[in-house]
PDB file of N, CA and C in Angstrom:
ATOM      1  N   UNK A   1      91.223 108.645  97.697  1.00  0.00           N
ATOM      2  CA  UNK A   1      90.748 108.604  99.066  1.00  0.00           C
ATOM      3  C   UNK A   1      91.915 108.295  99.992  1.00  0.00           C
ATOM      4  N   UNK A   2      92.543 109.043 101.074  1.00  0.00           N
ATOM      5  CA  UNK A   2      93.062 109.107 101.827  1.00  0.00           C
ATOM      6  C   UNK A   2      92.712 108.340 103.298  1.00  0.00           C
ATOM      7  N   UNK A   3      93.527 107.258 103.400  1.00  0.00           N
ATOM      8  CA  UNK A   3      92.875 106.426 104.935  1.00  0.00           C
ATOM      9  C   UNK A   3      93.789 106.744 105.916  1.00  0.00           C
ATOM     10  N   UNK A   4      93.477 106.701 107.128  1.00  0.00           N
ATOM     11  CA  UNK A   4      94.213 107.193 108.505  1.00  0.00           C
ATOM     12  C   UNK A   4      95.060 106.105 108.617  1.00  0.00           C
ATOM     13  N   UNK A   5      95.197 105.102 108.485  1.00  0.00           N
ATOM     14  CA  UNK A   5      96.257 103.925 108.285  1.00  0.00           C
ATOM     15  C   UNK A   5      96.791 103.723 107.288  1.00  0.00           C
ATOM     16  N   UNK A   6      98.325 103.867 107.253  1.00  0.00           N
ATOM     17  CA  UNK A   6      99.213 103.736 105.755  1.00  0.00           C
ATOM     18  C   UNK A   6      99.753 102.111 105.775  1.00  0.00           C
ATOM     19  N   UNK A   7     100.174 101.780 104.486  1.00  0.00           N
ATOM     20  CA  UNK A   7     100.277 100.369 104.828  1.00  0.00           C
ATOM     21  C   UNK A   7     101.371  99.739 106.078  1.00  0.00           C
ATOM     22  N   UNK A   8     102.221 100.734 106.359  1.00  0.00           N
ATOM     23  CA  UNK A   8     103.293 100.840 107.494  1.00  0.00           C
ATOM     24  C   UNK A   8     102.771 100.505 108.531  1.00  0.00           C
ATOM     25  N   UNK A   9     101.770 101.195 109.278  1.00  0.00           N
ATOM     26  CA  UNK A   9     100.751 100.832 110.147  1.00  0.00           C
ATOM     27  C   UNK A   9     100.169  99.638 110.075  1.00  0.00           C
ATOM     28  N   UNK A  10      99.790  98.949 109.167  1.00  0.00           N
ATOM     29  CA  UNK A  10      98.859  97.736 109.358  1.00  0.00           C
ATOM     30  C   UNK A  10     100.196  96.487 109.303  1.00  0.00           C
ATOM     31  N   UNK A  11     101.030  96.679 108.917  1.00  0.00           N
ATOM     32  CA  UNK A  11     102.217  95.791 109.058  1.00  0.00           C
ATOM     33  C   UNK A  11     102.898  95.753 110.157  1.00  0.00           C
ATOM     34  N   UNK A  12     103.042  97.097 110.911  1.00  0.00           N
ATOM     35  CA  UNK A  12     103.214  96.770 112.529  1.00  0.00           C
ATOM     36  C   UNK A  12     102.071  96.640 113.214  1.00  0.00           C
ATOM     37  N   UNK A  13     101.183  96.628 112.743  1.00  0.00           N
ATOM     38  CA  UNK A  13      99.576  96.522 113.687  1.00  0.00           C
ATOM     39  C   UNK A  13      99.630  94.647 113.501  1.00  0.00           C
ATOM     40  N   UNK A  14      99.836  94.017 112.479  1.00  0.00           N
ATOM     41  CA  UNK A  14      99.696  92.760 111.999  1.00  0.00           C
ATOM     42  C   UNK A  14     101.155  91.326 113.109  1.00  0.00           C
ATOM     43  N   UNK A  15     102.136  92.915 112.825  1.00  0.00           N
ATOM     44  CA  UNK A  15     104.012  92.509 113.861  1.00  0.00           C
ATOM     45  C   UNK A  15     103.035  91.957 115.372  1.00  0.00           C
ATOM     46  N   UNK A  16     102.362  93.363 115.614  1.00  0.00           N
ATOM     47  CA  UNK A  16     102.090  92.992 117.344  1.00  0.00           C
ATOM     48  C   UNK A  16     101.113  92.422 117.534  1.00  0.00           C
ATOM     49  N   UNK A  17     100.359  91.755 116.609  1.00  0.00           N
ATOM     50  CA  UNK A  17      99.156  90.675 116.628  1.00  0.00           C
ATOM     51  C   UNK A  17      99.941  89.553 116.819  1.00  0.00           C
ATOM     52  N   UNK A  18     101.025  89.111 116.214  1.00  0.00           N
ATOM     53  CA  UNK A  18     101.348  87.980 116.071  1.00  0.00           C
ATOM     54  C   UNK A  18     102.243  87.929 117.441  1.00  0.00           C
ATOM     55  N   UNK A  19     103.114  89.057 117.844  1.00  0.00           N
ATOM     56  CA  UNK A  19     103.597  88.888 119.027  1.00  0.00           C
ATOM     57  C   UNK A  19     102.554  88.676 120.066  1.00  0.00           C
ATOM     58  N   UNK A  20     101.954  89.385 119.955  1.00  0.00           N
ATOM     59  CA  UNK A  20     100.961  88.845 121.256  1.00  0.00           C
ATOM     60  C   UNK A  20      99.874  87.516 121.105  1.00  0.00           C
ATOM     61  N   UNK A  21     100.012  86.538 119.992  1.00  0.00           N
ATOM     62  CA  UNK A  21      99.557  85.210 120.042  1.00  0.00           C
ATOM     63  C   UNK A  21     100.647  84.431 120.217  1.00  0.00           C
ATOM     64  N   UNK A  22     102.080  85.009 120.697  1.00  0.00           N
ATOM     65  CA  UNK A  22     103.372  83.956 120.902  1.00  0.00           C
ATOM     66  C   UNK A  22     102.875  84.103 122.215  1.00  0.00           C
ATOM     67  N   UNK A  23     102.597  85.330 122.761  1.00  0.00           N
ATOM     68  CA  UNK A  23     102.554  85.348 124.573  1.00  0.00           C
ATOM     69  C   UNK A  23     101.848  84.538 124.610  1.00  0.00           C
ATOM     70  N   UNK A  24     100.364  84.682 124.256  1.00  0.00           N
ATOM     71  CA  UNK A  24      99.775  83.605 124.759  1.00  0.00           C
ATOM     72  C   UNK A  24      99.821  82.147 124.657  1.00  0.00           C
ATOM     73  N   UNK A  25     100.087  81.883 123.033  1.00  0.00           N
ATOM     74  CA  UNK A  25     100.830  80.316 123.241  1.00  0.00           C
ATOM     75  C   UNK A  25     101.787  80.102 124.611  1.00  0.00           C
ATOM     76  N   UNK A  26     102.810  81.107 124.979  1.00  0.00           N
ATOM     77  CA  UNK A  26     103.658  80.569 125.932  1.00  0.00           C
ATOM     78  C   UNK A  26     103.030  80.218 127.136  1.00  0.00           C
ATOM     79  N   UNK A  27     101.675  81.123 127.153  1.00  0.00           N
ATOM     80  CA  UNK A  27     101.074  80.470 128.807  1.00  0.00           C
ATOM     81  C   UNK A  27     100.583  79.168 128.626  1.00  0.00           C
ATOM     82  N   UNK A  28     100.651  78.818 127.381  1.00  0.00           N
ATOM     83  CA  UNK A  28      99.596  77.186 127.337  1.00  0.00           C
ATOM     84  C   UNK A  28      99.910  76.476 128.295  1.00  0.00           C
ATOM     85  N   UNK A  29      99.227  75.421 128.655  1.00  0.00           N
ATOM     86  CA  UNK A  29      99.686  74.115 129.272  1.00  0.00           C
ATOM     87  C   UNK A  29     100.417  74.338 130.992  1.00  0.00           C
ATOM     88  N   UNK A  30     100.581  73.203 131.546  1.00  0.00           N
ATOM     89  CA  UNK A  30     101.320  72.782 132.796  1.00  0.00           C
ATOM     90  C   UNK A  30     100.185  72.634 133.554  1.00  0.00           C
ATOM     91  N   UNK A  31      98.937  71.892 133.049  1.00  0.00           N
ATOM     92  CA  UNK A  31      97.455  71.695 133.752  1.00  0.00           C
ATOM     93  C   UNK A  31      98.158  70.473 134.206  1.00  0.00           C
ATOM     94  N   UNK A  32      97.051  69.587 134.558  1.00  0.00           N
ATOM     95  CA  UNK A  32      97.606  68.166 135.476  1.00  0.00           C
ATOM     96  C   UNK A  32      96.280  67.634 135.051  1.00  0.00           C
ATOM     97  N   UNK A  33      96.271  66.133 134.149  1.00  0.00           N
ATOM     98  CA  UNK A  33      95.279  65.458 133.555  1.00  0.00           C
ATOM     99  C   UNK A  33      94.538  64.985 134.533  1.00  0.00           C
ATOM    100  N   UNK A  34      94.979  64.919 135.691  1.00  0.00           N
ATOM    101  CA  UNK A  34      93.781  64.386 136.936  1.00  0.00           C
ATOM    102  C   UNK A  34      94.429  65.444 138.020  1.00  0.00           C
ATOM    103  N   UNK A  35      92.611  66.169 138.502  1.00  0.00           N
ATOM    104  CA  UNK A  35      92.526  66.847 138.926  1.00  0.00           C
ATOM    105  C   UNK A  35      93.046  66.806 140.566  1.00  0.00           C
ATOM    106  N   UNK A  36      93.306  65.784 141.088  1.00  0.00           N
ATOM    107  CA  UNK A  36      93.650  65.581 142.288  1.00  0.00           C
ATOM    108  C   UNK A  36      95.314  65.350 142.663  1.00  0.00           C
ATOM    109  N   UNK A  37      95.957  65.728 141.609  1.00  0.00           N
ATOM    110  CA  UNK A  37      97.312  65.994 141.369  1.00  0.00           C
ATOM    111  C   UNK A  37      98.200  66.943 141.206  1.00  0.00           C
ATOM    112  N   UNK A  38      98.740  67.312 141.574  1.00  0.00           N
ATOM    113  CA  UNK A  38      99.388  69.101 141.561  1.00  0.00           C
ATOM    114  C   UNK A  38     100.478  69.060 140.569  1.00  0.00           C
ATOM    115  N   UNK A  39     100.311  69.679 139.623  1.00  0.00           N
ATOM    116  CA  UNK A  39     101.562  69.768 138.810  1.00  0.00           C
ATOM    117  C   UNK A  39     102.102  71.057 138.466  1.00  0.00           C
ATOM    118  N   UNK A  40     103.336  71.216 139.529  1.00  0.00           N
ATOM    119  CA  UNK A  40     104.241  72.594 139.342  1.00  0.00           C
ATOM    120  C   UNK A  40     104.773  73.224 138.034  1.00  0.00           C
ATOM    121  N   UNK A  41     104.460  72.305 136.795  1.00  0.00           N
ATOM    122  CA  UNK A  41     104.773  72.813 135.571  1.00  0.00           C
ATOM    123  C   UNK A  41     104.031  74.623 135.560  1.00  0.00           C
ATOM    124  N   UNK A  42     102.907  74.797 136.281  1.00  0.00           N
ATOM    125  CA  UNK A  42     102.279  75.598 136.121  1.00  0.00           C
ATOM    126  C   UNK A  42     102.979  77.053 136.472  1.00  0.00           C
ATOM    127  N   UNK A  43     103.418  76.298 137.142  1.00  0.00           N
ATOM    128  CA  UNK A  43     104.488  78.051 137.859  1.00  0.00           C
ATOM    129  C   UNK A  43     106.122  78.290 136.812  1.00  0.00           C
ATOM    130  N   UNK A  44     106.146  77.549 136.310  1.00  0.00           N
ATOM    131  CA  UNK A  44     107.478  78.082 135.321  1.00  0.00           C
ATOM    132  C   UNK A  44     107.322  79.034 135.090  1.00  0.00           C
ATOM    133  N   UNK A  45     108.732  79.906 134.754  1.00  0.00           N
ATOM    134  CA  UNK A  45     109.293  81.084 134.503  1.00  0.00           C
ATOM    135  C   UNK A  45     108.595  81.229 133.125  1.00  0.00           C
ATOM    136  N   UNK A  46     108.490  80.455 132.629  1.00  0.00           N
ATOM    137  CA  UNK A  46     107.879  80.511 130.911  1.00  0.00           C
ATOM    138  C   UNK A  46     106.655  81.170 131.316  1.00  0.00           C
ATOM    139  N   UNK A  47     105.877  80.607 132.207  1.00  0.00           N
ATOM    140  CA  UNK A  47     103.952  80.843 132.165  1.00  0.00           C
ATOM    141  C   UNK A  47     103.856  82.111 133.131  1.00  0.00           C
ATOM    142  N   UNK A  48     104.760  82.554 134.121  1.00  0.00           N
ATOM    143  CA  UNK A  48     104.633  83.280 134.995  1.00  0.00           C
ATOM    144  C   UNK A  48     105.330  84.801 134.614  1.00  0.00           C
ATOM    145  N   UNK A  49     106.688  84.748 133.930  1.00  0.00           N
ATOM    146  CA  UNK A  49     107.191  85.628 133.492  1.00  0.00           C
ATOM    147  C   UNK A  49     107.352  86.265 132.075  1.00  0.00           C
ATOM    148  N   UNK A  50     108.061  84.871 130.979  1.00  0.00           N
ATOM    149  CA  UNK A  50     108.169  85.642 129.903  1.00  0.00           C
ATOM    150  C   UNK A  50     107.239  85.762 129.092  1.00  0.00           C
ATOM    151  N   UNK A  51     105.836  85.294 129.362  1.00  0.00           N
ATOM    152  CA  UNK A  51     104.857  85.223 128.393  1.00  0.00           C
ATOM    153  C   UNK A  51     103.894  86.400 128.663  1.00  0.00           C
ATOM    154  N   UNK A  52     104.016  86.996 129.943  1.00  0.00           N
ATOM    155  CA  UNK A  52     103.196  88.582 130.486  1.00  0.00           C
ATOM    156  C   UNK A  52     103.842  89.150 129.750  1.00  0.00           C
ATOM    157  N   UNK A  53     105.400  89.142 129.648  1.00  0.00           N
ATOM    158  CA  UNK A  53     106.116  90.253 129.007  1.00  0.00           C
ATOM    159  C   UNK A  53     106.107  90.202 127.516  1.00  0.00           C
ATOM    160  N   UNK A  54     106.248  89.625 126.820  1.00  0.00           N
ATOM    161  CA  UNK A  54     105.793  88.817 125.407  1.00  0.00           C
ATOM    162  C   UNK A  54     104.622  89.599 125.310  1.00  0.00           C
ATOM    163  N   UNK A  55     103.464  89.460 126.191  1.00  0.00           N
ATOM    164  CA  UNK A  55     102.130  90.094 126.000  1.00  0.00           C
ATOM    165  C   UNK A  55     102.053  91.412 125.647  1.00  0.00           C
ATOM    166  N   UNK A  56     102.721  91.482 127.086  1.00  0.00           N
ATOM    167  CA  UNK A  56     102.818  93.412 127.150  1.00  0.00           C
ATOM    168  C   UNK A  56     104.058  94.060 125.617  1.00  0.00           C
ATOM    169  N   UNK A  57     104.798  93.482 125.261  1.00  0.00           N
ATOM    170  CA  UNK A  57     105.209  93.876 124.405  1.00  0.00           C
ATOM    171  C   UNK A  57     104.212  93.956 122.963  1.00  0.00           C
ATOM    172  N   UNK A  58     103.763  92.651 123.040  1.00  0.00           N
ATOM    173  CA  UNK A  58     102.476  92.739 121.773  1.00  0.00           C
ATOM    174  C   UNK A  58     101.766  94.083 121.838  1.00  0.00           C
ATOM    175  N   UNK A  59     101.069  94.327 123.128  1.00  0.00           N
ATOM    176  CA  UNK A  59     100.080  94.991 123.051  1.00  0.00           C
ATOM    177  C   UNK A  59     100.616  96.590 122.932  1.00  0.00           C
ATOM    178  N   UNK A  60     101.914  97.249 123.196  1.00  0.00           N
ATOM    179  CA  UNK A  60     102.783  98.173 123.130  1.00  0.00           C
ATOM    180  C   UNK A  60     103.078  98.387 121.751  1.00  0.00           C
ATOM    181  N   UNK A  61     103.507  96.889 120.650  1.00  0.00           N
ATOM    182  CA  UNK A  61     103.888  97.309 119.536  1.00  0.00           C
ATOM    183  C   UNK A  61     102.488  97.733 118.389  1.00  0.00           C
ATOM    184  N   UNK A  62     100.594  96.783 119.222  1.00  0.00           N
ATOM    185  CA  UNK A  62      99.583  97.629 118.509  1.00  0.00           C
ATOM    186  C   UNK A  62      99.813  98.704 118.932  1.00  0.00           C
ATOM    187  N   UNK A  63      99.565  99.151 120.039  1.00  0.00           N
ATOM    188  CA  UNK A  63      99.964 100.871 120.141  1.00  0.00           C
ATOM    189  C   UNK A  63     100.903 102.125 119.306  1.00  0.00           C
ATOM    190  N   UNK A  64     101.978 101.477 118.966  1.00  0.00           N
ATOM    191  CA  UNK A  64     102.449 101.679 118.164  1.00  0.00           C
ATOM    192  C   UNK A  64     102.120 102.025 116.513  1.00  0.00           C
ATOM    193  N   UNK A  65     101.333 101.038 116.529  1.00  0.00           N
ATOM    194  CA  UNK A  65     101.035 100.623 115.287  1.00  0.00           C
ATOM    195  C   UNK A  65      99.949 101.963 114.808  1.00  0.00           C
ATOM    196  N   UNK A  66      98.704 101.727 115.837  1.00  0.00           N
ATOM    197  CA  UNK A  66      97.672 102.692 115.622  1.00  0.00           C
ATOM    198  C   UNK A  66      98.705 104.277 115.945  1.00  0.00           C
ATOM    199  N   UNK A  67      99.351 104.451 116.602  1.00  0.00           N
ATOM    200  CA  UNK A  67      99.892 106.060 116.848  1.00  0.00           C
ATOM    201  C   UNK A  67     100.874 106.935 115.854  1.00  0.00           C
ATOM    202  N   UNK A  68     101.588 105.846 115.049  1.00  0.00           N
ATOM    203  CA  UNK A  68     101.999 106.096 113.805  1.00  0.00           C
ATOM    204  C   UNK A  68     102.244 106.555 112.706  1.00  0.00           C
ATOM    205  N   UNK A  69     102.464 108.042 112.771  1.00  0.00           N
ATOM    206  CA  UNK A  69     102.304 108.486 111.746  1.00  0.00           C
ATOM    207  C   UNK A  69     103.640 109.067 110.649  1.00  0.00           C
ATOM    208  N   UNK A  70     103.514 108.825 109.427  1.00  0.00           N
ATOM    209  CA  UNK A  70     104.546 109.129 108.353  1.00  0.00           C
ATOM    210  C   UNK A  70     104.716 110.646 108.806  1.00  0.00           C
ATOM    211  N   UNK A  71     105.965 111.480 108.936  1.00  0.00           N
ATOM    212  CA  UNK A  71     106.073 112.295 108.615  1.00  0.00           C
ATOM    213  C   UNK A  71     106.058 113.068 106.789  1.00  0.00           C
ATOM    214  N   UNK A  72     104.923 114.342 107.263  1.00  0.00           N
ATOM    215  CA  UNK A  72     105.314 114.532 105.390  1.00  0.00           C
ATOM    216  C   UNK A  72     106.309 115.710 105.008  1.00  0.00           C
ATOM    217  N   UNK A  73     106.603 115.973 103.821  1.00  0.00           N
ATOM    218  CA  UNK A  73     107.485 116.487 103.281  1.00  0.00           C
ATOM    219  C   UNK A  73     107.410 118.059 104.359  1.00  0.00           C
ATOM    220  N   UNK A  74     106.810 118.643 104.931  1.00  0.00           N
ATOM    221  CA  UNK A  74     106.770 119.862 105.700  1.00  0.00           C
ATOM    222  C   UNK A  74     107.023 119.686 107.067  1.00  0.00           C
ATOM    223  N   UNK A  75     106.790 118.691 107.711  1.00  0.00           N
ATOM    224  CA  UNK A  75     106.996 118.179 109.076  1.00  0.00           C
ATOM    225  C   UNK A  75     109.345 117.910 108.684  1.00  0.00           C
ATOM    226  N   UNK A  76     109.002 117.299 107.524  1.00  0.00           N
ATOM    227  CA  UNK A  76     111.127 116.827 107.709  1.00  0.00           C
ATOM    228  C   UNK A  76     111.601 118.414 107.090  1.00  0.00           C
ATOM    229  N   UNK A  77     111.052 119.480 106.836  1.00  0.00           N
ATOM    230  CA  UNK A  77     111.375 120.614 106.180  1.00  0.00           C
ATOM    231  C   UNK A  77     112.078 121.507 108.053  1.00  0.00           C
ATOM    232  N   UNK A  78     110.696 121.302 108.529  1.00  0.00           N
ATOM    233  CA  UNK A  78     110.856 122.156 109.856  1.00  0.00           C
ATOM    234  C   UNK A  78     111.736 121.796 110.741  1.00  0.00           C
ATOM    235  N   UNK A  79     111.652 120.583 110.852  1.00  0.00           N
ATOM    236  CA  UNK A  79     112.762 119.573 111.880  1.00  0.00           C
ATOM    237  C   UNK A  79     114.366 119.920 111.258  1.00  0.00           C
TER     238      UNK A  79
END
């Protein structure tokens, strides 16, 4: 039985799962334990910038993952 996902695929499908639970760890935190207190931790470059991009990379490398396909022996013949 032949499946549309080779194990190549589920190992970069598994790569950009895990990248995209680093993005979101990076947005954690910079709340303020009492609510009547402002705490600018929230706007860091960490929560605002590199953790969207972190994201968007996750979600680019599932894409990847699912679009993937092995070339077979007739596809590297023609090329």
């Amino acid at each position: 039985m032949k499946t549309t996902f080779g194990k190549q695929n589920y190992q970069i499908l598994i790569g950009g799962i895990v990248i995209l639970i680093i993005g979101y760890l990076l947005m954690i935190g910079g709340g303020s334990e009492d609510p009547n207190v402002f705490n600018p931790a929230i706007f860091d470059m960490q929560r605002i910038t590199i953790a969207p991009i972190v994201c968007l990379l996750g979600f680019g490398t599932i894409i990847v993952a699912i679009m993937w396909r092995k070339k077979t022996d007739s596809e590297e013949v023609n090329n």
